[in-house]
C-alpha atoms as a PDB file:
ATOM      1  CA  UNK A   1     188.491 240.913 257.361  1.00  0.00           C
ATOM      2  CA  UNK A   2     184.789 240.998 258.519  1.00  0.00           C
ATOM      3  CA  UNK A   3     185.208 240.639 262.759  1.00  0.00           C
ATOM      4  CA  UNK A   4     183.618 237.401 263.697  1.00  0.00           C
ATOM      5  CA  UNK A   5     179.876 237.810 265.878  1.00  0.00           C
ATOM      6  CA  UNK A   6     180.636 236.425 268.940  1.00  0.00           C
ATOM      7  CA  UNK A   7     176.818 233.849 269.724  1.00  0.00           C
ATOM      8  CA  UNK A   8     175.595 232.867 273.131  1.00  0.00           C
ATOM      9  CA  UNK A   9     173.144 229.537 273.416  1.00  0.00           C
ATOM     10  CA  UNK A  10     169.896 231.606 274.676  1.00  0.00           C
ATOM     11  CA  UNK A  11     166.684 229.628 273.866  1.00  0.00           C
ATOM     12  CA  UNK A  12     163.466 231.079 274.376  1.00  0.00           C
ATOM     13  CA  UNK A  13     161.276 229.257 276.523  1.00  0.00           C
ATOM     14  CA  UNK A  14     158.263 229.158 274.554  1.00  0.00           C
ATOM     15  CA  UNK A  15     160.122 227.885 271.622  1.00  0.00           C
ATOM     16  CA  UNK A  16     161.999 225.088 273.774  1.00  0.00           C
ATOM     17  CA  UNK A  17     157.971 223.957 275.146  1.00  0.00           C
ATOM     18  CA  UNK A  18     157.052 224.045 271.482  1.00  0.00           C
ATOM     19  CA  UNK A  19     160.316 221.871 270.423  1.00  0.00           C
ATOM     20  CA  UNK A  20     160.170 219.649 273.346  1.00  0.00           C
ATOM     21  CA  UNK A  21     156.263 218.856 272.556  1.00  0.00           C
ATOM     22  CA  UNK A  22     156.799 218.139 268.936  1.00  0.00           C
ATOM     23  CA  UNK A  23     160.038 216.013 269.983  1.00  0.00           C
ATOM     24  CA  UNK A  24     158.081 214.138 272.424  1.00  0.00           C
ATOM     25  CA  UNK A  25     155.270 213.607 269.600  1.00  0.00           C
ATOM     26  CA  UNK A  26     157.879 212.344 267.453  1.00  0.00           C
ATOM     27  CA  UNK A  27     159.188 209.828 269.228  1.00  0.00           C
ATOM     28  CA  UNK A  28     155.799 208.585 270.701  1.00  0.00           C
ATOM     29  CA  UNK A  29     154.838 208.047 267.144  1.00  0.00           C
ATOM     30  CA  UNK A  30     158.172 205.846 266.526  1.00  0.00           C
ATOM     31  CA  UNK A  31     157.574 204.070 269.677  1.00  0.00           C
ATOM     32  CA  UNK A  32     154.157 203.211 268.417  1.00  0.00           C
ATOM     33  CA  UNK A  33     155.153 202.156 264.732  1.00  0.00           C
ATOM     34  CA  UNK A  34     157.925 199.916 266.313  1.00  0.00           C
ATOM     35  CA  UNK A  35     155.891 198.152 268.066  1.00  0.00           C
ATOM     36  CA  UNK A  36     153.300 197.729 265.348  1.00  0.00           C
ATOM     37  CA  UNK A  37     155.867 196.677 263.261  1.00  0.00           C
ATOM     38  CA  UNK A  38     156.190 194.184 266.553  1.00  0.00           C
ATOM     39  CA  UNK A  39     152.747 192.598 266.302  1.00  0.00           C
ATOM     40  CA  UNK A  40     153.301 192.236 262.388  1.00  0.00           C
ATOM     41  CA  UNK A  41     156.449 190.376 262.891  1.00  0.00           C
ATOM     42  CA  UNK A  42     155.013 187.963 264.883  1.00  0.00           C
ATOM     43  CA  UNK A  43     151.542 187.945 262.415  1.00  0.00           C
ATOM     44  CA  UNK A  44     154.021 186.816 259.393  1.00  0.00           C
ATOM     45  CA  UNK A  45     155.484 184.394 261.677  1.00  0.00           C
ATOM     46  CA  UNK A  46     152.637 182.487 262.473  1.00  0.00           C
ATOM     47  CA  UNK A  47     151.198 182.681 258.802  1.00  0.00           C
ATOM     48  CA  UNK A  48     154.070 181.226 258.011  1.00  0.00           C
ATOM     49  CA  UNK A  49     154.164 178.431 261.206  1.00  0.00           C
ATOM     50  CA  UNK A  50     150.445 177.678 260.038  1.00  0.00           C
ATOM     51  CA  UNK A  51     151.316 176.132 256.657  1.00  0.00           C
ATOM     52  CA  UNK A  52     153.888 173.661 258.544  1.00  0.00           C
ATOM     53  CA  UNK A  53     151.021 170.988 259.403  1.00  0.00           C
ATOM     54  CA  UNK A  54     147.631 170.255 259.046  1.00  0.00           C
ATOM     55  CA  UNK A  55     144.434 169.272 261.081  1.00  0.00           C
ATOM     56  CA  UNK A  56     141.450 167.949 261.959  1.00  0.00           C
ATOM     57  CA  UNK A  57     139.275 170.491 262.789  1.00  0.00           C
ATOM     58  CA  UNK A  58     136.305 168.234 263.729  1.00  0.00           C
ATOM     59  CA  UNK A  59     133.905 169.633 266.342  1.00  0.00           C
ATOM     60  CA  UNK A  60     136.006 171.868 268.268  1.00  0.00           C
ATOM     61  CA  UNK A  61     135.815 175.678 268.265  1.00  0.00           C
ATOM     62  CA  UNK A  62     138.336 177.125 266.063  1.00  0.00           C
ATOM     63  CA  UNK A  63     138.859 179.301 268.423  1.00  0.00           C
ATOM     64  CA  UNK A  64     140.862 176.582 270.127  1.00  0.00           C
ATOM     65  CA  UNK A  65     143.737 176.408 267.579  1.00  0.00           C
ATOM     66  CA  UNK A  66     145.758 179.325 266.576  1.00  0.00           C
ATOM     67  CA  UNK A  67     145.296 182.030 264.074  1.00  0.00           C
ATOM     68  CA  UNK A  68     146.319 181.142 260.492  1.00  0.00           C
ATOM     69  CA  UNK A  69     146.527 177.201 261.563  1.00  0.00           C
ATOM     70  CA  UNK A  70     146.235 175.128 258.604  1.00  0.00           C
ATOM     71  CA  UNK A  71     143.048 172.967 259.157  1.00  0.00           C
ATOM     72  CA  UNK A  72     140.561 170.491 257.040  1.00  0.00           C
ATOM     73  CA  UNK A  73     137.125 170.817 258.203  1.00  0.00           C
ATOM     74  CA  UNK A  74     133.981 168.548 257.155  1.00  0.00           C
ATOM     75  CA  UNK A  75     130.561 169.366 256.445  1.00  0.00           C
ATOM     76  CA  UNK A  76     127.685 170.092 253.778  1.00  0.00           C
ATOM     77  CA  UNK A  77     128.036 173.551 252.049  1.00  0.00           C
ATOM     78  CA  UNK A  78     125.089 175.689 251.896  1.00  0.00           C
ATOM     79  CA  UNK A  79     125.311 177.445 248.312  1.00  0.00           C
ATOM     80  CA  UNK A  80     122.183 178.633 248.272  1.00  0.00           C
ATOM     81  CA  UNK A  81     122.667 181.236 251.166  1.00  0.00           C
ATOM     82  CA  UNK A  82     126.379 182.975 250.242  1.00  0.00           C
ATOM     83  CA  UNK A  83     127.768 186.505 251.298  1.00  0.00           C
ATOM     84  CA  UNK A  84     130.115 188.756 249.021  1.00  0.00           C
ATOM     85  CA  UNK A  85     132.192 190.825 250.803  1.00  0.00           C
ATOM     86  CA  UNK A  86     132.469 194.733 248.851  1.00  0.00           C
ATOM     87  CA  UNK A  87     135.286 196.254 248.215  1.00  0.00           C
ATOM     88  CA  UNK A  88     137.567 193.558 247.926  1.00  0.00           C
ATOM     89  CA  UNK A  89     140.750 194.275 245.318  1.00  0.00           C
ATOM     90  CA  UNK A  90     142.782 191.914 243.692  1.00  0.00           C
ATOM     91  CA  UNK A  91     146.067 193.318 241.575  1.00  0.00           C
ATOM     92  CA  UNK A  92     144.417 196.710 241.469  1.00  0.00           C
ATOM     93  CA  UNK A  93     140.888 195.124 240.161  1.00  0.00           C
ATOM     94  CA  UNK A  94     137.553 195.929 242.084  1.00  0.00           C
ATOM     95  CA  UNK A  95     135.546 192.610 243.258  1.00  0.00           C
ATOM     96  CA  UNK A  96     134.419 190.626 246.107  1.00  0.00           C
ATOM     97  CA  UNK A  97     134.920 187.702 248.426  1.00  0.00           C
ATOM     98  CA  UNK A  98     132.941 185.235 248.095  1.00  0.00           C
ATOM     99  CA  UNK A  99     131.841 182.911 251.694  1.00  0.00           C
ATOM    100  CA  UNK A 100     129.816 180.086 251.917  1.00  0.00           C
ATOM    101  CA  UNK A 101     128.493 178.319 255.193  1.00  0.00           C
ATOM    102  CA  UNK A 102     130.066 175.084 255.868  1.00  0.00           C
ATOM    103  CA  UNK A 103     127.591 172.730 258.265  1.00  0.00           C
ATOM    104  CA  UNK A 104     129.246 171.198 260.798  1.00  0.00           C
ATOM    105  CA  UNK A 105     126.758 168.925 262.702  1.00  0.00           C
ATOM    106  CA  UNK A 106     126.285 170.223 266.473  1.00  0.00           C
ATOM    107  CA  UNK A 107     129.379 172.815 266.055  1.00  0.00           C
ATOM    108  CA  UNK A 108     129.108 175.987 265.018  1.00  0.00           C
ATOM    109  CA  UNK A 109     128.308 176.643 261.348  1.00  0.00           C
ATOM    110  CA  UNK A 110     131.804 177.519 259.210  1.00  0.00           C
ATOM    111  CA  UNK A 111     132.125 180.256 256.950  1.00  0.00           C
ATOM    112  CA  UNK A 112     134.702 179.070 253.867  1.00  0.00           C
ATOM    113  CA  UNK A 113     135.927 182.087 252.113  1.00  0.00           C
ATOM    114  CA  UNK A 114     136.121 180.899 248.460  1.00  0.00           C
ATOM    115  CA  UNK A 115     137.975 183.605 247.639  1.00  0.00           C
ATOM    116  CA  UNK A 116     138.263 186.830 244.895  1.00  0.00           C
ATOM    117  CA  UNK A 117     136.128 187.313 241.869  1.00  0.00           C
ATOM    118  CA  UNK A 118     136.143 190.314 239.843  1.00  0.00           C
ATOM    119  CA  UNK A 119     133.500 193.224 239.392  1.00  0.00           C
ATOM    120  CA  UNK A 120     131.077 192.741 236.729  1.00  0.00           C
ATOM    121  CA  UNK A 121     131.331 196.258 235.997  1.00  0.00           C
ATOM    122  CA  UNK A 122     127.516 197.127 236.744  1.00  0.00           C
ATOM    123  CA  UNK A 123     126.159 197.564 240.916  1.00  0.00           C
ATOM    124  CA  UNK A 124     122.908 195.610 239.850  1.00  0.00           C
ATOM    125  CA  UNK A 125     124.824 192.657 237.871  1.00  0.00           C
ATOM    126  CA  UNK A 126     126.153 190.069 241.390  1.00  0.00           C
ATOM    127  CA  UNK A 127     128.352 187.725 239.693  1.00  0.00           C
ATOM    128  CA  UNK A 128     127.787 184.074 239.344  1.00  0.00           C
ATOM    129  CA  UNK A 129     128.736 182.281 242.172  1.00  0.00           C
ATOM    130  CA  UNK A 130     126.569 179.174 242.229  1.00  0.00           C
ATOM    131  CA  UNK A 131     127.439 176.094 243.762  1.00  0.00           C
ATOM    132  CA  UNK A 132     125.679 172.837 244.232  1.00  0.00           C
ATOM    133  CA  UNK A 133     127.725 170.135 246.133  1.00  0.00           C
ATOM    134  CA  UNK A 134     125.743 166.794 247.258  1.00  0.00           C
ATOM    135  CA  UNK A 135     126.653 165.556 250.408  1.00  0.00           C
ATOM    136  CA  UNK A 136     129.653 165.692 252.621  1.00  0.00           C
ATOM    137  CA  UNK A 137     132.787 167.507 252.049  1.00  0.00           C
ATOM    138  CA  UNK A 138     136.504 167.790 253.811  1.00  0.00           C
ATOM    139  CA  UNK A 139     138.183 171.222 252.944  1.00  0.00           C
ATOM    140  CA  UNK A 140     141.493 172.183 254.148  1.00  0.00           C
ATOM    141  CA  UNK A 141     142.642 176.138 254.618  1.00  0.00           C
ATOM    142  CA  UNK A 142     143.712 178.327 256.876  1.00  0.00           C
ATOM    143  CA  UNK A 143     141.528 179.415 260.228  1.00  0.00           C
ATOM    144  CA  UNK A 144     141.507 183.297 259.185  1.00  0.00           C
ATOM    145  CA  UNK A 145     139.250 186.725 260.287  1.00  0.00           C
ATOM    146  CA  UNK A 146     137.140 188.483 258.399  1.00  0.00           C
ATOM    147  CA  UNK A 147     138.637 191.766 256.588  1.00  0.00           C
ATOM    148  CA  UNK A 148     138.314 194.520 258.225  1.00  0.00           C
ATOM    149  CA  UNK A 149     138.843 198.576 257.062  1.00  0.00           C
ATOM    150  CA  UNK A 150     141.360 200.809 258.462  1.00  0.00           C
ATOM    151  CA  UNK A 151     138.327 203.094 259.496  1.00  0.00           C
ATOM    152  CA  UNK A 152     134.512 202.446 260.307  1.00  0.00           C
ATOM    153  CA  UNK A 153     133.430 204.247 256.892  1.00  0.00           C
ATOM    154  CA  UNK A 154     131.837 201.550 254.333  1.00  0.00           C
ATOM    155  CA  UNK A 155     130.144 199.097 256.955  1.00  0.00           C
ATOM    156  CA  UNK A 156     127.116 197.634 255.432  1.00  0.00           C
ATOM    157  CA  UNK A 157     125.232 194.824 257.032  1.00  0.00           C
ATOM    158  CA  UNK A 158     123.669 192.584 254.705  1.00  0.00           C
ATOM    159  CA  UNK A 159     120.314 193.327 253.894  1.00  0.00           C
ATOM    160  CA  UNK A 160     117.630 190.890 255.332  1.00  0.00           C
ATOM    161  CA  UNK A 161     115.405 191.574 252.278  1.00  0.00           C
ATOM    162  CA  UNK A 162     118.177 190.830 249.959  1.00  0.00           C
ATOM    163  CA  UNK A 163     118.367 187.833 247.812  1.00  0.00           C
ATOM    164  CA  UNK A 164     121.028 185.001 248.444  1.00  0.00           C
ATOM    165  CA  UNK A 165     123.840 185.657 247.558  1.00  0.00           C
ATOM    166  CA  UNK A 166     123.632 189.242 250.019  1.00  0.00           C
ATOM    167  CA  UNK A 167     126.115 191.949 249.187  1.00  0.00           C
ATOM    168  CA  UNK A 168     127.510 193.095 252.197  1.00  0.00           C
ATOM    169  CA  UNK A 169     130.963 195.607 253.388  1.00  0.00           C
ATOM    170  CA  UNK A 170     133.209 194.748 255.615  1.00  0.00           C
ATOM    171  CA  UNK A 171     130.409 192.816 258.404  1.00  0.00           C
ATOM    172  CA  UNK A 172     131.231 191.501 261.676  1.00  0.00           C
ATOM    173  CA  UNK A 173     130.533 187.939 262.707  1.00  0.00           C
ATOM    174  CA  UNK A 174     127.465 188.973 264.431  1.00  0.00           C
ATOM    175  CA  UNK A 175     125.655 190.584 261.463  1.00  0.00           C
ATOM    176  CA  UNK A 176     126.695 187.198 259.355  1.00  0.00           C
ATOM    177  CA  UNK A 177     124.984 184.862 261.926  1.00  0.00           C
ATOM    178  CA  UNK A 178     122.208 187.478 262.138  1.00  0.00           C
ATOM    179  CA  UNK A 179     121.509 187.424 258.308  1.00  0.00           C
ATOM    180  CA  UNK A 180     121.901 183.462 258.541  1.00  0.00           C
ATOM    181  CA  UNK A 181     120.025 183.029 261.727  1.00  0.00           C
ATOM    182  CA  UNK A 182     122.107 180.675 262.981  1.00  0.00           C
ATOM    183  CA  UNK A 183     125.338 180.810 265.192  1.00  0.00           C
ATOM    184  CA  UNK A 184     128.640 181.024 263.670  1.00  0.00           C
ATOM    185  CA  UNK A 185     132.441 180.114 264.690  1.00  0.00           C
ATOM    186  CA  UNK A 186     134.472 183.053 265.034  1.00  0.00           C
ATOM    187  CA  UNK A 187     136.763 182.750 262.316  1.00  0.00           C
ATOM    188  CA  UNK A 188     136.501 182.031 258.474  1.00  0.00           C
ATOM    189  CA  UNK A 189     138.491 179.298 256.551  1.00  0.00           C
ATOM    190  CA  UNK A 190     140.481 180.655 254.020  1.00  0.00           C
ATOM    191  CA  UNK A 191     140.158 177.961 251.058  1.00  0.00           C
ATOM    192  CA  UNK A 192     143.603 176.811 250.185  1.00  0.00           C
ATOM    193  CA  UNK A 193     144.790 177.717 246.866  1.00  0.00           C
ATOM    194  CA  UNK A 194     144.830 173.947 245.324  1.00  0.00           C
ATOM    195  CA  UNK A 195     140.999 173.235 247.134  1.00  0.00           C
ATOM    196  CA  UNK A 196     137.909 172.380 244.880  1.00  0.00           C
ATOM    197  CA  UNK A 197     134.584 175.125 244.942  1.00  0.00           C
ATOM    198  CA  UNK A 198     136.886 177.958 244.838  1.00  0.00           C
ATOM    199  CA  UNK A 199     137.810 181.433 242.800  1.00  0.00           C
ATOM    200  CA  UNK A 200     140.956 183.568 243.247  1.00  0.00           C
ATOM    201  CA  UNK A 201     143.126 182.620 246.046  1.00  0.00           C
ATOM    202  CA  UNK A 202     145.988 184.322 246.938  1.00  0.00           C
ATOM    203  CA  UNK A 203     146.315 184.780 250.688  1.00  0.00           C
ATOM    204  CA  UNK A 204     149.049 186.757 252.710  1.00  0.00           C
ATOM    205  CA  UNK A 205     149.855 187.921 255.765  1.00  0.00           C
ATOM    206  CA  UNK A 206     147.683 190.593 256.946  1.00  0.00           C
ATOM    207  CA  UNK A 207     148.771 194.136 257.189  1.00  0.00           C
ATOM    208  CA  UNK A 208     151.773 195.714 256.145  1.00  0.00           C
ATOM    209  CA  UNK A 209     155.612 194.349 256.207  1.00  0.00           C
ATOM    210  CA  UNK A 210     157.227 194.510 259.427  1.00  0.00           C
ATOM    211  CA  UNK A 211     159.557 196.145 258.065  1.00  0.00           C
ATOM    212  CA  UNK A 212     157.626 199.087 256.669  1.00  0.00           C
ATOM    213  CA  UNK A 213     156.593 199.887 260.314  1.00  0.00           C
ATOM    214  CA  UNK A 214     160.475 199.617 261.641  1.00  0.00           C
ATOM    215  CA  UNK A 215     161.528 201.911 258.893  1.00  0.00           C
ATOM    216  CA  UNK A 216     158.105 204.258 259.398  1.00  0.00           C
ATOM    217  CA  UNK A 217     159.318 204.325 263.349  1.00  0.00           C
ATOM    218  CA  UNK A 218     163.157 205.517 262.499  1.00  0.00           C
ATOM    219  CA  UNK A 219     161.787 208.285 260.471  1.00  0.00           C
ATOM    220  CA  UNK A 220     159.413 209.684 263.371  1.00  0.00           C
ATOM    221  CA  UNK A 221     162.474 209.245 265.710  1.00  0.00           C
ATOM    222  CA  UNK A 222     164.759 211.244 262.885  1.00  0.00           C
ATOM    223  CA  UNK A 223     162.238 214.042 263.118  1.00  0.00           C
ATOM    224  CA  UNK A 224     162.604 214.438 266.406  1.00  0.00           C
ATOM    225  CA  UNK A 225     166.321 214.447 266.189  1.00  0.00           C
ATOM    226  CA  UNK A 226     165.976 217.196 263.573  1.00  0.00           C
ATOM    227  CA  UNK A 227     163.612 219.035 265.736  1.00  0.00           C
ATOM    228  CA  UNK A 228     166.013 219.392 269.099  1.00  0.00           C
ATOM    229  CA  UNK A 229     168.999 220.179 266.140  1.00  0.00           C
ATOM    230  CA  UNK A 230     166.906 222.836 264.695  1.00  0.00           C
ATOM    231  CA  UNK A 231     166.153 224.326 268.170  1.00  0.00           C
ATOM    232  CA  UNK A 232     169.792 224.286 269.129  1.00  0.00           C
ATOM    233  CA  UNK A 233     171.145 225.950 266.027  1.00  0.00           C
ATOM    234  CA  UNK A 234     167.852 228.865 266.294  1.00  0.00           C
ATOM    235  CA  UNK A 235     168.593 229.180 270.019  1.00  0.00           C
ATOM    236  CA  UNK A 236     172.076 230.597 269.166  1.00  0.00           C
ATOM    237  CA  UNK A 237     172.045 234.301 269.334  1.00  0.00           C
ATOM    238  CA  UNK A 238     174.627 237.071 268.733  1.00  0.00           C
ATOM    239  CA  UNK A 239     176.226 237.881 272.462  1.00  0.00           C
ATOM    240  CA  UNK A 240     175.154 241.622 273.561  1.00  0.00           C
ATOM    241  CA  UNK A 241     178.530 243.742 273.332  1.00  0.00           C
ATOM    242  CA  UNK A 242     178.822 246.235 276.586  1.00  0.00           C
ATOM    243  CA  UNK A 243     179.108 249.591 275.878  1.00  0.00           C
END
């Protein structure tokens, strides 16, 4: 029978800095998924709260009510000056959103986000998005924000020399009033599915499942459980024998 090695726990101490840095990475990153998963939670919960009720937006600034509150706002709608929003996808199909002002007397000018249509399939071909509507309207949706990307890359203002409707990426509110020349609230209304003057409409929650990030933060925190195992099993070294 082979004699068994007798092994000592001797860890180097550069390889223990590099272990505990990676560890300590590891578990920051869980920490921060958790909590991201945190913020989405309570996201889907108000979506959801939003639907219970319904009101009358009227002249106050939506930014008075909360985010994804389900609201019916009055006004004239200004079809002949509409934005499409780039890169919008619906199923896996390249399009835009489509928003149109909403006049609101002395408040601040509404944009309704009519929702998805599909690519034409040519950059130079907008599609149709026309709309005429006489006199006043009430539409009901939800108080939403515009889309934004997970990165800076594929901003694009809308062009002031542009024709109605202007082709624009992922704007911010400010570039929208800009290109309108007239102030705007600080949220959109996303049209409700059963509403009149709209296109595809099929709203969720923003962002990820909660979920997802919870599971996303036990892996990072599994890493770093692998990472101080690893060290402890590489750390164990054959014991010098004495002469």
């Amino acid at each position: 029978m082979a004699p068994v090695t007798a092994r000592v726990f001797a860890p180097t101490p550069g390889f223990t800095l590099l272990i505990l840095v990676l560890a300590s990475l590891f578990i920051a990153l869980g920490v921060w998924q958790w909590r991201r998963g945190e913020a989405r939670e309570l996201a889907w919960q108000r979506f959801e709260h939003g639907a219970v009720r319904i009101e009358e937006l009227g002249q106050r600034d939506v930014a008075a009510l909360p985010l994804f509150q389900r609201v019916a706002a009055r006004g004239h709608l200004d079809g002949a000056r509409q934005f499409l929003l780039d890169n919008r996808s619906h199923e896996g199909r390249p399009g835009y959103e489509v928003l149109v002002p909403l006049e609101r007397g002395a408040a601040a000018t509404l944009l309704i986000d009519r929702g998805w249509v599909p690519f034409t399939g040519r950059r130079a071909q907008l599609p149709d998005v026309s709309l005429e509507v006489p006199g006043e309207v009430t539409l009901s949706g939800r108080l939403g924000q515009l889309p934004s990307p997970g990165l800076a890359l594929g901003r694009a203002a809308p062009d002031p020399r542009a024709p109605w409707p202007k082709l624009t990426s992922y704007p911010d509110m400010g570039q929208l009033a800009q290109a309108l020349h007239e102030p705007l609230a600080g949220r959109v209304l996303l049209l409700d599915p059963q509403a009149p003057y709209g296109f595809v409409r099929a709203w969720q929650a923003p962002g990820l499942p909660p979920l997802r990030h919870f599971s996303y933060a036990l892996q990072w925190w599994s890493f770093a459980v692998l990472a101080l195992v690893g060290w402890a099993l590489v750390s164990r070294r054959a014991a010098e024998r004495a002469p």
